[in-house]
Protein backbone atom coordinates (compact mmCIF):
# COMPACT_ATOMS: atom_id res chain seq x y z
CA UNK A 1 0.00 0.00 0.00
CA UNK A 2 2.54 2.50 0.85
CA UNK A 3 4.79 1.68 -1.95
CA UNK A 4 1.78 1.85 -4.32
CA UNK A 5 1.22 5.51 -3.01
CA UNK A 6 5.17 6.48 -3.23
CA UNK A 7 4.89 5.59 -6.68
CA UNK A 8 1.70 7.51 -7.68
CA UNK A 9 3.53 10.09 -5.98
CA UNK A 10 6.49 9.60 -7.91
CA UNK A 11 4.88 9.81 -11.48
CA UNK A 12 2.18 13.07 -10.30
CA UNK A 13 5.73 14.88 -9.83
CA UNK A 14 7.74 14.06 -12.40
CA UNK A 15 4.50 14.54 -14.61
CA UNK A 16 4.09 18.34 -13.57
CA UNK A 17 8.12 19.01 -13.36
CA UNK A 18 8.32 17.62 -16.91
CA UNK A 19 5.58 20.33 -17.98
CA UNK A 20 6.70 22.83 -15.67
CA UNK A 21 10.43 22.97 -17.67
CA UNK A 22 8.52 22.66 -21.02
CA UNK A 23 6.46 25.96 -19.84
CA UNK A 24 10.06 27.34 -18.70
CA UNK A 25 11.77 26.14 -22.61
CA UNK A 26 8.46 27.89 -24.21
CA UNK A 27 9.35 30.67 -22.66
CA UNK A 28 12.75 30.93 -23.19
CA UNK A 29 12.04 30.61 -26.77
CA UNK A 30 9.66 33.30 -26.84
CA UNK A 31 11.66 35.64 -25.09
CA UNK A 32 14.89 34.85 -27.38
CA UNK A 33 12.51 35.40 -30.39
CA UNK A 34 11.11 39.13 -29.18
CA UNK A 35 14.93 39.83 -27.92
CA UNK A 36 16.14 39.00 -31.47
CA UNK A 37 19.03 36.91 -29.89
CA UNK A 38 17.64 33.76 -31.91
CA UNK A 39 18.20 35.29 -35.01
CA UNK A 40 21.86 36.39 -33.96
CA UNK A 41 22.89 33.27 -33.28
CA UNK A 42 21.28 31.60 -36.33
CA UNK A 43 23.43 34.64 -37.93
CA UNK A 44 26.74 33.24 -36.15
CA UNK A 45 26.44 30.46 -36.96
CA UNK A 46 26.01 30.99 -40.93
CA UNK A 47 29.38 33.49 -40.50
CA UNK A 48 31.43 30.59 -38.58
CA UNK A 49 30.34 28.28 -41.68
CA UNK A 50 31.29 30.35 -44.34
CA UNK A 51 33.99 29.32 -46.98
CA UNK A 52 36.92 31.53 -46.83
CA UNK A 53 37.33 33.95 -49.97
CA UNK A 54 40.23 34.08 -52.00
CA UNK A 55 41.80 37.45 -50.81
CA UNK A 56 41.52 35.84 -47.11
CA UNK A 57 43.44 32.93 -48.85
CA UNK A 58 45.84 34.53 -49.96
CA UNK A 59 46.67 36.79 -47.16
CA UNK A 60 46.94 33.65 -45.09
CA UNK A 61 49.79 32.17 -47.52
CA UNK A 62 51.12 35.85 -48.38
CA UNK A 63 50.79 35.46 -52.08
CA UNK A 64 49.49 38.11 -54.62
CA UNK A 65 47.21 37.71 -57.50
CA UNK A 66 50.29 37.55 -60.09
CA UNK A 67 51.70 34.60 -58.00
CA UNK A 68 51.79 31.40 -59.91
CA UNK A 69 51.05 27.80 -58.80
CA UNK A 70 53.95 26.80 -57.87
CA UNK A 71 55.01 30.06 -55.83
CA UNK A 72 51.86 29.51 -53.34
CA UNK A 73 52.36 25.54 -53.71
CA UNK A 74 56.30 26.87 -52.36
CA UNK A 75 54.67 29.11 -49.91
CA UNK A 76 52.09 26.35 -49.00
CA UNK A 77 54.89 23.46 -47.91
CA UNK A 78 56.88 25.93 -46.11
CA UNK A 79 53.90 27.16 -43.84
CA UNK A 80 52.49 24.03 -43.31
CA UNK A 81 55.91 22.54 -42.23
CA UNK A 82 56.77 25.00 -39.91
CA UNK A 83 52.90 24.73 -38.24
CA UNK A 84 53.75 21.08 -38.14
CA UNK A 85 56.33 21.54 -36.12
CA UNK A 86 56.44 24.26 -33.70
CA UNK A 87 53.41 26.08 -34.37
CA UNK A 88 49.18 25.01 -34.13
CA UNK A 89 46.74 22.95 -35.60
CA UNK A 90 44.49 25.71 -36.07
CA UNK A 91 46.97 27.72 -37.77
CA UNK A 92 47.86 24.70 -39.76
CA UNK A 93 44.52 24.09 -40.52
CA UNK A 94 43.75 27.29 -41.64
CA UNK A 95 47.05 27.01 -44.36
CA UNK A 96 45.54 23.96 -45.41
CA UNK A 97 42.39 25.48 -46.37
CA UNK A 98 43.70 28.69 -47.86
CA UNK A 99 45.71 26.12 -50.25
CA UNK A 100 42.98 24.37 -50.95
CA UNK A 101 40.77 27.77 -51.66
CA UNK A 102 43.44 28.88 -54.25
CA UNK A 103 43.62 25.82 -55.67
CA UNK A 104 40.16 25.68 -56.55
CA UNK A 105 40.06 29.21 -57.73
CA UNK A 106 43.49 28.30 -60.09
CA UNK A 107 41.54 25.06 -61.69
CA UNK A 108 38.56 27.07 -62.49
CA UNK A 109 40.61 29.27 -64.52
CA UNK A 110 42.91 26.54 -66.04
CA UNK A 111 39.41 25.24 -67.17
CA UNK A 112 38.22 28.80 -68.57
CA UNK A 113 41.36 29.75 -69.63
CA UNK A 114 41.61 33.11 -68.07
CA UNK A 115 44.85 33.74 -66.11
CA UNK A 116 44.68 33.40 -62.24
């Protein structure tokens, strides 16, 4: 009898703290909605997954637009090397993708035939 009753009691409370946090989460959603704050982060989060351009590639390497191939693949191994090394992962990473920007940029032009 009593352990039938603990358990009734059990399940009435978990029942109303279960909707008293989804009351709280509703809330909290409305409230980031009218502050704007939702749409800031949705914002963030579009900036964070952007693909970097080709002038931030090549500022990262510290190439120009006259450089050829092989002067940012040069650039490229002596970067990522020294990252490898004694430097970070992030800053390795972010060689990495600057090479891999530029290199996409120089095979669209190969294909078009305009010079890089």
């Amino acid at each position: 009898m009593a352990g039938k009753l603990i358990a009734n009691l059990i399940v009435m409370g978990s029942g109303i703290i279960g909707r008293a946090m989804l009351q709280a989460y509703r809330k909290a959603l409305d409230n980031a909605n009218k502050t704007g704050v939702a749409h800031e982060t949705i914002n963030n989060i579009r900036r964070a997954s952007k693909t970097m351009t080709e002038q931030e590639a090549r500022q990262i390497l510290g190439v120009s637009e006259q450089s050829t191939w092989e002067e940012i693949a040069q650039r490229y191994d002596n970067l990522f090397e020294r990252n490898a090394t004694s430097g970070s992962f992030y800053l390795q990473s972010k060689v990495h993708r600057a090479k891999e920007c530029l290199e996409n940029v120089y095979q669209k032009n190969k294909q078009d035939g305009t010079p890089p």
